[in-house]
Protein backbone atom coordinates (compact mmCIF):
# COMPACT_ATOMS: atom_id res chain seq x y z
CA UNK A 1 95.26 140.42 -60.31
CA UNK A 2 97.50 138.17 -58.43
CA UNK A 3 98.29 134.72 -57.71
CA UNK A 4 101.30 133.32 -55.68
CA UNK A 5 102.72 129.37 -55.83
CA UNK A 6 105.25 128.66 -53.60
CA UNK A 7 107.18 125.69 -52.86
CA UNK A 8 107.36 126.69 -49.22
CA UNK A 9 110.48 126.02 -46.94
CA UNK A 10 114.39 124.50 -48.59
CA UNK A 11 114.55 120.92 -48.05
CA UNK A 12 116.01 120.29 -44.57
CA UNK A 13 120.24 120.54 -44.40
CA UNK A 14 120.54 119.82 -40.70
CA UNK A 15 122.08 116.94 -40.87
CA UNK A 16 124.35 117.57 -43.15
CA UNK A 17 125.62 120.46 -41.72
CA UNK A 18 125.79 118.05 -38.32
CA UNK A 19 128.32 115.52 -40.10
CA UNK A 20 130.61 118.66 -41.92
CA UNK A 21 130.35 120.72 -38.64
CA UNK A 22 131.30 118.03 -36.51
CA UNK A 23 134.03 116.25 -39.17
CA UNK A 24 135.56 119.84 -39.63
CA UNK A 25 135.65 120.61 -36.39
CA UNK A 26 137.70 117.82 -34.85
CA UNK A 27 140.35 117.88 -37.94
CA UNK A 28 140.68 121.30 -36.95
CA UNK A 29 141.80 120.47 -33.25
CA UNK A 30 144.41 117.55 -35.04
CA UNK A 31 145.64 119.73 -37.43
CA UNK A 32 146.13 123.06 -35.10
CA UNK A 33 147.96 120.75 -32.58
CA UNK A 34 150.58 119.09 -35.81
CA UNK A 35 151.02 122.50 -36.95
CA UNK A 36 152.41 124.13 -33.44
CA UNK A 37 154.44 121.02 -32.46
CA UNK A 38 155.75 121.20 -36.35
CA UNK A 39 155.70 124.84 -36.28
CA UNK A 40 154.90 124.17 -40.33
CA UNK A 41 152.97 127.33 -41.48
CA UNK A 42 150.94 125.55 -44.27
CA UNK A 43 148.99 123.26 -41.89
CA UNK A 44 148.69 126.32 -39.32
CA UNK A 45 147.22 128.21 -42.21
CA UNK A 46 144.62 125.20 -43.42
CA UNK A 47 143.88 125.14 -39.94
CA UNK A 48 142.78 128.56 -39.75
CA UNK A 49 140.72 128.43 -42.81
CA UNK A 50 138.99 125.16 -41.68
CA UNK A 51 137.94 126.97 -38.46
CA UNK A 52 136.77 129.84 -40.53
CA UNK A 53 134.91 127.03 -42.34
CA UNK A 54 133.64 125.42 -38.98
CA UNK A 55 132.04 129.19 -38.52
CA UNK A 56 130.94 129.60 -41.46
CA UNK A 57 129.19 126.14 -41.82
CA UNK A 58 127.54 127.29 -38.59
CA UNK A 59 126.29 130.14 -40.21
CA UNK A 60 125.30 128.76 -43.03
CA UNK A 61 123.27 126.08 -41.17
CA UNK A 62 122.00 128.96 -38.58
CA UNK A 63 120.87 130.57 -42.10
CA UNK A 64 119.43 127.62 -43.53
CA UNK A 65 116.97 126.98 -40.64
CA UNK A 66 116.17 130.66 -39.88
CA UNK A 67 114.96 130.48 -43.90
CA UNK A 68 112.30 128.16 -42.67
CA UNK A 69 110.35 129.91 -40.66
CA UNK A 70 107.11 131.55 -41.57
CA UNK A 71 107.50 135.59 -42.64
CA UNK A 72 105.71 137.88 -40.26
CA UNK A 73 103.74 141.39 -40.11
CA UNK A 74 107.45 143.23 -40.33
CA UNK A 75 108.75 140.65 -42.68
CA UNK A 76 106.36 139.45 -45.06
CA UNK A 77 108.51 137.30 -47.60
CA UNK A 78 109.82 135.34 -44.41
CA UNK A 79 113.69 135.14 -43.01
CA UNK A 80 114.97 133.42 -46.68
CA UNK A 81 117.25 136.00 -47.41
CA UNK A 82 119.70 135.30 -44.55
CA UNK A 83 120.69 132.55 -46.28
CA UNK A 84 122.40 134.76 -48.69
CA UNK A 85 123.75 137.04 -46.31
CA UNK A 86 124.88 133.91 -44.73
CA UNK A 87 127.04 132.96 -47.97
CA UNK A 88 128.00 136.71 -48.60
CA UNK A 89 129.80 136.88 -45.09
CA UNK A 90 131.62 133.28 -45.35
CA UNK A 91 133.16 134.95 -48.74
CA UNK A 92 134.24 138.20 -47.10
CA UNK A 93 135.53 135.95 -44.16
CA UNK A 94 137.85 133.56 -46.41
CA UNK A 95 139.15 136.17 -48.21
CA UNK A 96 140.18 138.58 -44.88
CA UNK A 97 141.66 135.13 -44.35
CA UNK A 98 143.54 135.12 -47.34
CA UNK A 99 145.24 138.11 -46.93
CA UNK A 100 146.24 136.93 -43.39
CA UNK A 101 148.21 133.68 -44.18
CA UNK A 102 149.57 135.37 -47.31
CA UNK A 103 151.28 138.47 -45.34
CA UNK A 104 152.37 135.28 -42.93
CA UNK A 105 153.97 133.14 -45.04
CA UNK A 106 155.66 135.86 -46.90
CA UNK A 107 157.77 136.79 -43.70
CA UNK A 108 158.49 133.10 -43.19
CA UNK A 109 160.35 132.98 -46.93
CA UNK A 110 162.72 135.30 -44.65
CA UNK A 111 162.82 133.14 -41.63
CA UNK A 112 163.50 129.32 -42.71
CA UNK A 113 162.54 126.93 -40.44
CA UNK A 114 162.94 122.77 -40.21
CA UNK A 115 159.72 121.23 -40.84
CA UNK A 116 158.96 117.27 -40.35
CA UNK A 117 157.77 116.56 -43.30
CA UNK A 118 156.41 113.35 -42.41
CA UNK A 119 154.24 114.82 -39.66
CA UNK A 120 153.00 117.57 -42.01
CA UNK A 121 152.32 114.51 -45.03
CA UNK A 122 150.43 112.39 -42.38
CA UNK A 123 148.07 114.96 -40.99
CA UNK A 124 147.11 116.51 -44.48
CA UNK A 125 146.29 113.02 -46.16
CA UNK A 126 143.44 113.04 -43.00
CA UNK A 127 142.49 116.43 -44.10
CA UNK A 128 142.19 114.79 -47.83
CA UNK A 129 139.51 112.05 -46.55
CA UNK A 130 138.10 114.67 -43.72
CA UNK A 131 137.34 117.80 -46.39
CA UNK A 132 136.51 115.27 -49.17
CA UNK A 133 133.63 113.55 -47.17
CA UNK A 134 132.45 117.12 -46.16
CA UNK A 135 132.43 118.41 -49.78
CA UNK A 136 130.25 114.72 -50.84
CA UNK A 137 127.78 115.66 -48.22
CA UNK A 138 126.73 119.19 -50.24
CA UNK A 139 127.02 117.25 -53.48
CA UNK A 140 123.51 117.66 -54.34
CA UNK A 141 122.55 120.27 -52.76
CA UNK A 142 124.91 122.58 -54.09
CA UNK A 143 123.39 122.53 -57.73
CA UNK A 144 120.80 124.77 -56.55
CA UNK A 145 120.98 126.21 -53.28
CA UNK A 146 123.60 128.62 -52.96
CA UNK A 147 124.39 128.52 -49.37
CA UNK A 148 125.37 125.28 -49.98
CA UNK A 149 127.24 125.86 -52.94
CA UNK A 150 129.04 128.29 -50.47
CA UNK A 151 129.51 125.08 -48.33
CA UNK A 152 130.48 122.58 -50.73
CA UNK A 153 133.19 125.21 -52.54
CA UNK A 154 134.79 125.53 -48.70
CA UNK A 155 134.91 121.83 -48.92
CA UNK A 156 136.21 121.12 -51.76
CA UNK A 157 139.26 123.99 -51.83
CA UNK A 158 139.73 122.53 -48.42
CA UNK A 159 140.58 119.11 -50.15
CA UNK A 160 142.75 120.28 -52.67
CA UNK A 161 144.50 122.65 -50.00
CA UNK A 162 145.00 119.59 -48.48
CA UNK A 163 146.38 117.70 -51.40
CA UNK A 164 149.02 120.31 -51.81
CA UNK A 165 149.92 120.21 -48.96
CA UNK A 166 150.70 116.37 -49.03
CA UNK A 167 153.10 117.55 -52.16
CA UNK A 168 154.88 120.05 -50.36
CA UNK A 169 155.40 117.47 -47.74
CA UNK A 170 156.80 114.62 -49.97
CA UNK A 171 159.11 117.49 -51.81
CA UNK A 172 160.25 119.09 -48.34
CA UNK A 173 161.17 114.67 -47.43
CA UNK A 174 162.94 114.64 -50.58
CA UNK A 175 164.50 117.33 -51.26
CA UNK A 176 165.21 119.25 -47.98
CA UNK A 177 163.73 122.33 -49.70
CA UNK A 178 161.98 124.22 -45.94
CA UNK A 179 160.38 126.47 -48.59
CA UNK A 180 157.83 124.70 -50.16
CA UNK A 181 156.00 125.27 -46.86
CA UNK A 182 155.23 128.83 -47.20
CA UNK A 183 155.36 128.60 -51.25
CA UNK A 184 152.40 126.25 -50.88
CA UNK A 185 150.40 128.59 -48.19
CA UNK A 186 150.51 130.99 -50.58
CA UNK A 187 149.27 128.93 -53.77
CA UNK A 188 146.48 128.01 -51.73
CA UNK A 189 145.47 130.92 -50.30
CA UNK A 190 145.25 132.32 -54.04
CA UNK A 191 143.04 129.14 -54.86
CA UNK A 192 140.72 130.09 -51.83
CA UNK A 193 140.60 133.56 -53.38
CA UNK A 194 139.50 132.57 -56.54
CA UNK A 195 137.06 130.21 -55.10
CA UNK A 196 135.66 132.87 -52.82
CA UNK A 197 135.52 135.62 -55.30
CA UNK A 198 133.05 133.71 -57.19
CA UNK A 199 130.99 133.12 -54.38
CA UNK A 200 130.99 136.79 -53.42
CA UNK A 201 130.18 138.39 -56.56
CA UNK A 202 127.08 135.78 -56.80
CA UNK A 203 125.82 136.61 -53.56
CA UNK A 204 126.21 140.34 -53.78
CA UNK A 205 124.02 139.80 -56.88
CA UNK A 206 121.36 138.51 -55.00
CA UNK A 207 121.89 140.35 -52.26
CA UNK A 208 121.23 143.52 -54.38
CA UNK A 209 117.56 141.95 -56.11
CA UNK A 210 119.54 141.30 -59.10
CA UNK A 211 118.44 138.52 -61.50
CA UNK A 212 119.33 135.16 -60.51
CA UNK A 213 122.44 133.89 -62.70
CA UNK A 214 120.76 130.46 -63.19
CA UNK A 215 117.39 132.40 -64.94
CA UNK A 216 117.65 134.25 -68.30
CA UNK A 217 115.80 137.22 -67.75
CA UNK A 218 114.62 137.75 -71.83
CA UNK A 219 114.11 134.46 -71.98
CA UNK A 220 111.06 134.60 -68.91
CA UNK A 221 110.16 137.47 -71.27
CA UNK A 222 109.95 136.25 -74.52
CA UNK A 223 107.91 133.34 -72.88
CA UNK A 224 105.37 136.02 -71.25
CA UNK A 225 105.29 137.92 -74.42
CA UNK A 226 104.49 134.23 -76.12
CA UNK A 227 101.03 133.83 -74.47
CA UNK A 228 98.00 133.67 -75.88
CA UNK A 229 96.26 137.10 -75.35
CA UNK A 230 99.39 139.09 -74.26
CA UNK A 231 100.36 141.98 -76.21
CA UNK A 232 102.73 143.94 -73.85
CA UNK A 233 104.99 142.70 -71.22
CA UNK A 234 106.36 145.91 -69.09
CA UNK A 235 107.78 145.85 -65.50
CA UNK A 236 109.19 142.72 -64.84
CA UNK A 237 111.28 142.26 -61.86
CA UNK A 238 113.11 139.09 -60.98
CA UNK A 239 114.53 138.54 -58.02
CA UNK A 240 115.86 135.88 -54.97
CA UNK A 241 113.88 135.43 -51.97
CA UNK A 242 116.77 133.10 -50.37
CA UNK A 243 119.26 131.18 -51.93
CA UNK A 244 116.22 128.64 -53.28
CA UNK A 245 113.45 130.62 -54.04
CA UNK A 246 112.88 133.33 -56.86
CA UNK A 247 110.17 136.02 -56.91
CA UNK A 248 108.87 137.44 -59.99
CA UNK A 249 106.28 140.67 -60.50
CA UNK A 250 105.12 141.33 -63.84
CA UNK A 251 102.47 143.26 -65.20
CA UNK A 252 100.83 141.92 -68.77
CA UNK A 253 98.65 143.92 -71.17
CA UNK A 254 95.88 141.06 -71.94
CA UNK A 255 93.21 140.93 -73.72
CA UNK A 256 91.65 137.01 -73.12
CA UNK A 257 88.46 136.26 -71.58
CA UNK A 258 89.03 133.83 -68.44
CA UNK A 259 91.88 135.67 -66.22
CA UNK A 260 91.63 132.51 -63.53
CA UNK A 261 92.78 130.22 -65.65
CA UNK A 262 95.09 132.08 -67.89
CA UNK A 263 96.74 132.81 -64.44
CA UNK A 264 96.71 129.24 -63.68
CA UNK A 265 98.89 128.41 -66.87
CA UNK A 266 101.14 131.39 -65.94
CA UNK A 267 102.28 130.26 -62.72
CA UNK A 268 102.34 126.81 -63.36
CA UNK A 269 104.69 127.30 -66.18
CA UNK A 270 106.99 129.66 -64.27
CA UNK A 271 107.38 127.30 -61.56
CA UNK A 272 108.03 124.20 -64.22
CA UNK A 273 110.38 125.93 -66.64
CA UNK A 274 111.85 128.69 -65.24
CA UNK A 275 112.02 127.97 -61.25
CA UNK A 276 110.22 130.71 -59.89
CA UNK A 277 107.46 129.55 -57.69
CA UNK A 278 106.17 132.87 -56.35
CA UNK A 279 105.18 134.87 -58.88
CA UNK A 280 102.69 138.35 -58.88
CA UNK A 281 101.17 138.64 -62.08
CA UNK A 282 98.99 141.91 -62.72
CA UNK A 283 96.98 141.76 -66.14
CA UNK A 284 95.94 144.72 -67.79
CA UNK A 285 93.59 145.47 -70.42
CA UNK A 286 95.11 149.17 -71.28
CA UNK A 287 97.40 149.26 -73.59
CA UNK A 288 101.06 150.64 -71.77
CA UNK A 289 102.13 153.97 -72.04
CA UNK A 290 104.95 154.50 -69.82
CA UNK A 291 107.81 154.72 -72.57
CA UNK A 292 110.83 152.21 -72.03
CA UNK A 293 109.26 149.76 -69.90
CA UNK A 294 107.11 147.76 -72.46
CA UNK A 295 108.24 144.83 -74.14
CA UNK A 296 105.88 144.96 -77.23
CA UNK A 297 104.50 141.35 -78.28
């Protein structure tokens, strides 16, 4: 026996990702153009990684509406999971990235060259407001939607890329020292790593129908288990249908009278406490006997 509740499509991002595509985009264009009249490395290298965010806020937003259309005969739970893909592939982006401006500013500690340091503190304060703004706009939607976590992490690196940037500037003004340029490209492109790890690893997670990190997996068990009539709990799967939306499949050994409305209390709870708002629950009145797959009331 089955019953499915589902919130039905993520809340609409469009505009959103309108203002951050459109914000990133032109900072881009400013910040390409100071870096090859400066020839300064560090803005040339935020520059690249805000057009890699440009693409991968497209992607993202691509993801995002593809998630809301209905499923269809050859895919049944819908297009959700593209969202995740979409936040797996900005990760694996940034980080080729990475590598990139770190191999490149390692050959410039053996080539110095002058850098206005005005030029480079001017155009990075913009990227401060620019990347800022961008991050504010995922604010809330980040907290539980991880394609726009993926966003909103971009964003807010992006800001404090930006901020060190402005320090190398006022130290380069100061002191004269041309190597804070490339010292700074490479701290970072090793805070964009970090960043970006994390957003990898969560994504793969999902990606691979593990658990969501944000749901304790005993904890949906114990509550099963809990219920009045249960006395086995055995294959329980947990998974992500997009970056919004968890699945769940569980058969329960049972042994109430009305199914309909224990089911009703099942779901409903699921979906109040736990977030998942499609759930398949199967109730059995045989007691389990596959070995290592019941949870025993």
């Amino acid at each position: 026996m089955a019953h499915d509740h589902d919130h039905g499509p993520p809340a609409e991002l469009g505009p959103v990702f309108r203002w951050a595509v459109g914000l990133n985009a032109a900072y881009v264009l400013v910040e390409a153009a100071a870096g090859l009249l400066t020839g300064s490395l560090a803005l040339l290298a935020d520059a690249a990684h805000n057009l890699t965010d440009v693409a991968g806020l497209l992607i993202a937003w691509g993801a995002t509406v593809l998630a809301r259309r209905s499923g269809s005969a050859a895919f049944t739970f819908g297009y959700g999971r593209a969202t995740i893909l979409a936040a797996m592939l900005n990760a694996i982006a940034i980080l080729i990235g990475v590598v990139v401006v770190v191999w490149q500013a390692a050959q410039r500690f053996q080539t110095v060259v002058e850098l206005p340091g005005l030029t480079i503190f001017l155009v990075a304060l913009l990227g401060i407001g620019v990347n800022t703004g961008s991050a504010l706009l995922f604010m809330r939607s980040q907290e539980h939607d991880l394609n726009a976590k993926g966003a909103y992490l971009h964003m807010a690196a992006d800001a404090a890329v930006s901020g060190a940037v402005v320090l190398a500037a006022v130290g380069i003004m100061l002191t004269g020292w041309q190597w804070l340029d490339p010292a700074v490209a490479i701290a970072v492109s090793l805070l964009i790593a970090w960043t970006s790890w994390g957003l990898l690893r969560d994504s793969l997670r999902l990606q691979l129908d593990g658990v969501p990190e944000a749901i304790d997996r005993q904890a949906v068990a114990d509550w099963l288990r809990a219920q009045d009539g249960v006395t086995n709990v055995h294959d329980l799967h947990i998974w992500a249908l997009s970056t919004t939306r968890t699945a769940l499949a569980v058969h329960l050994v049972w042994d109430g009278a009305d199914a309909d409305a224990f089911l009703r209390h099942v779901t409903h709870e699921l979906e109040h406490d736990f977030d998942i708002a499609h759930a398949t629950v199967q109730l059995e009145h045989a007691p389990c006997e596959r070995a290592g797959t019941c949870l025993a009331a």
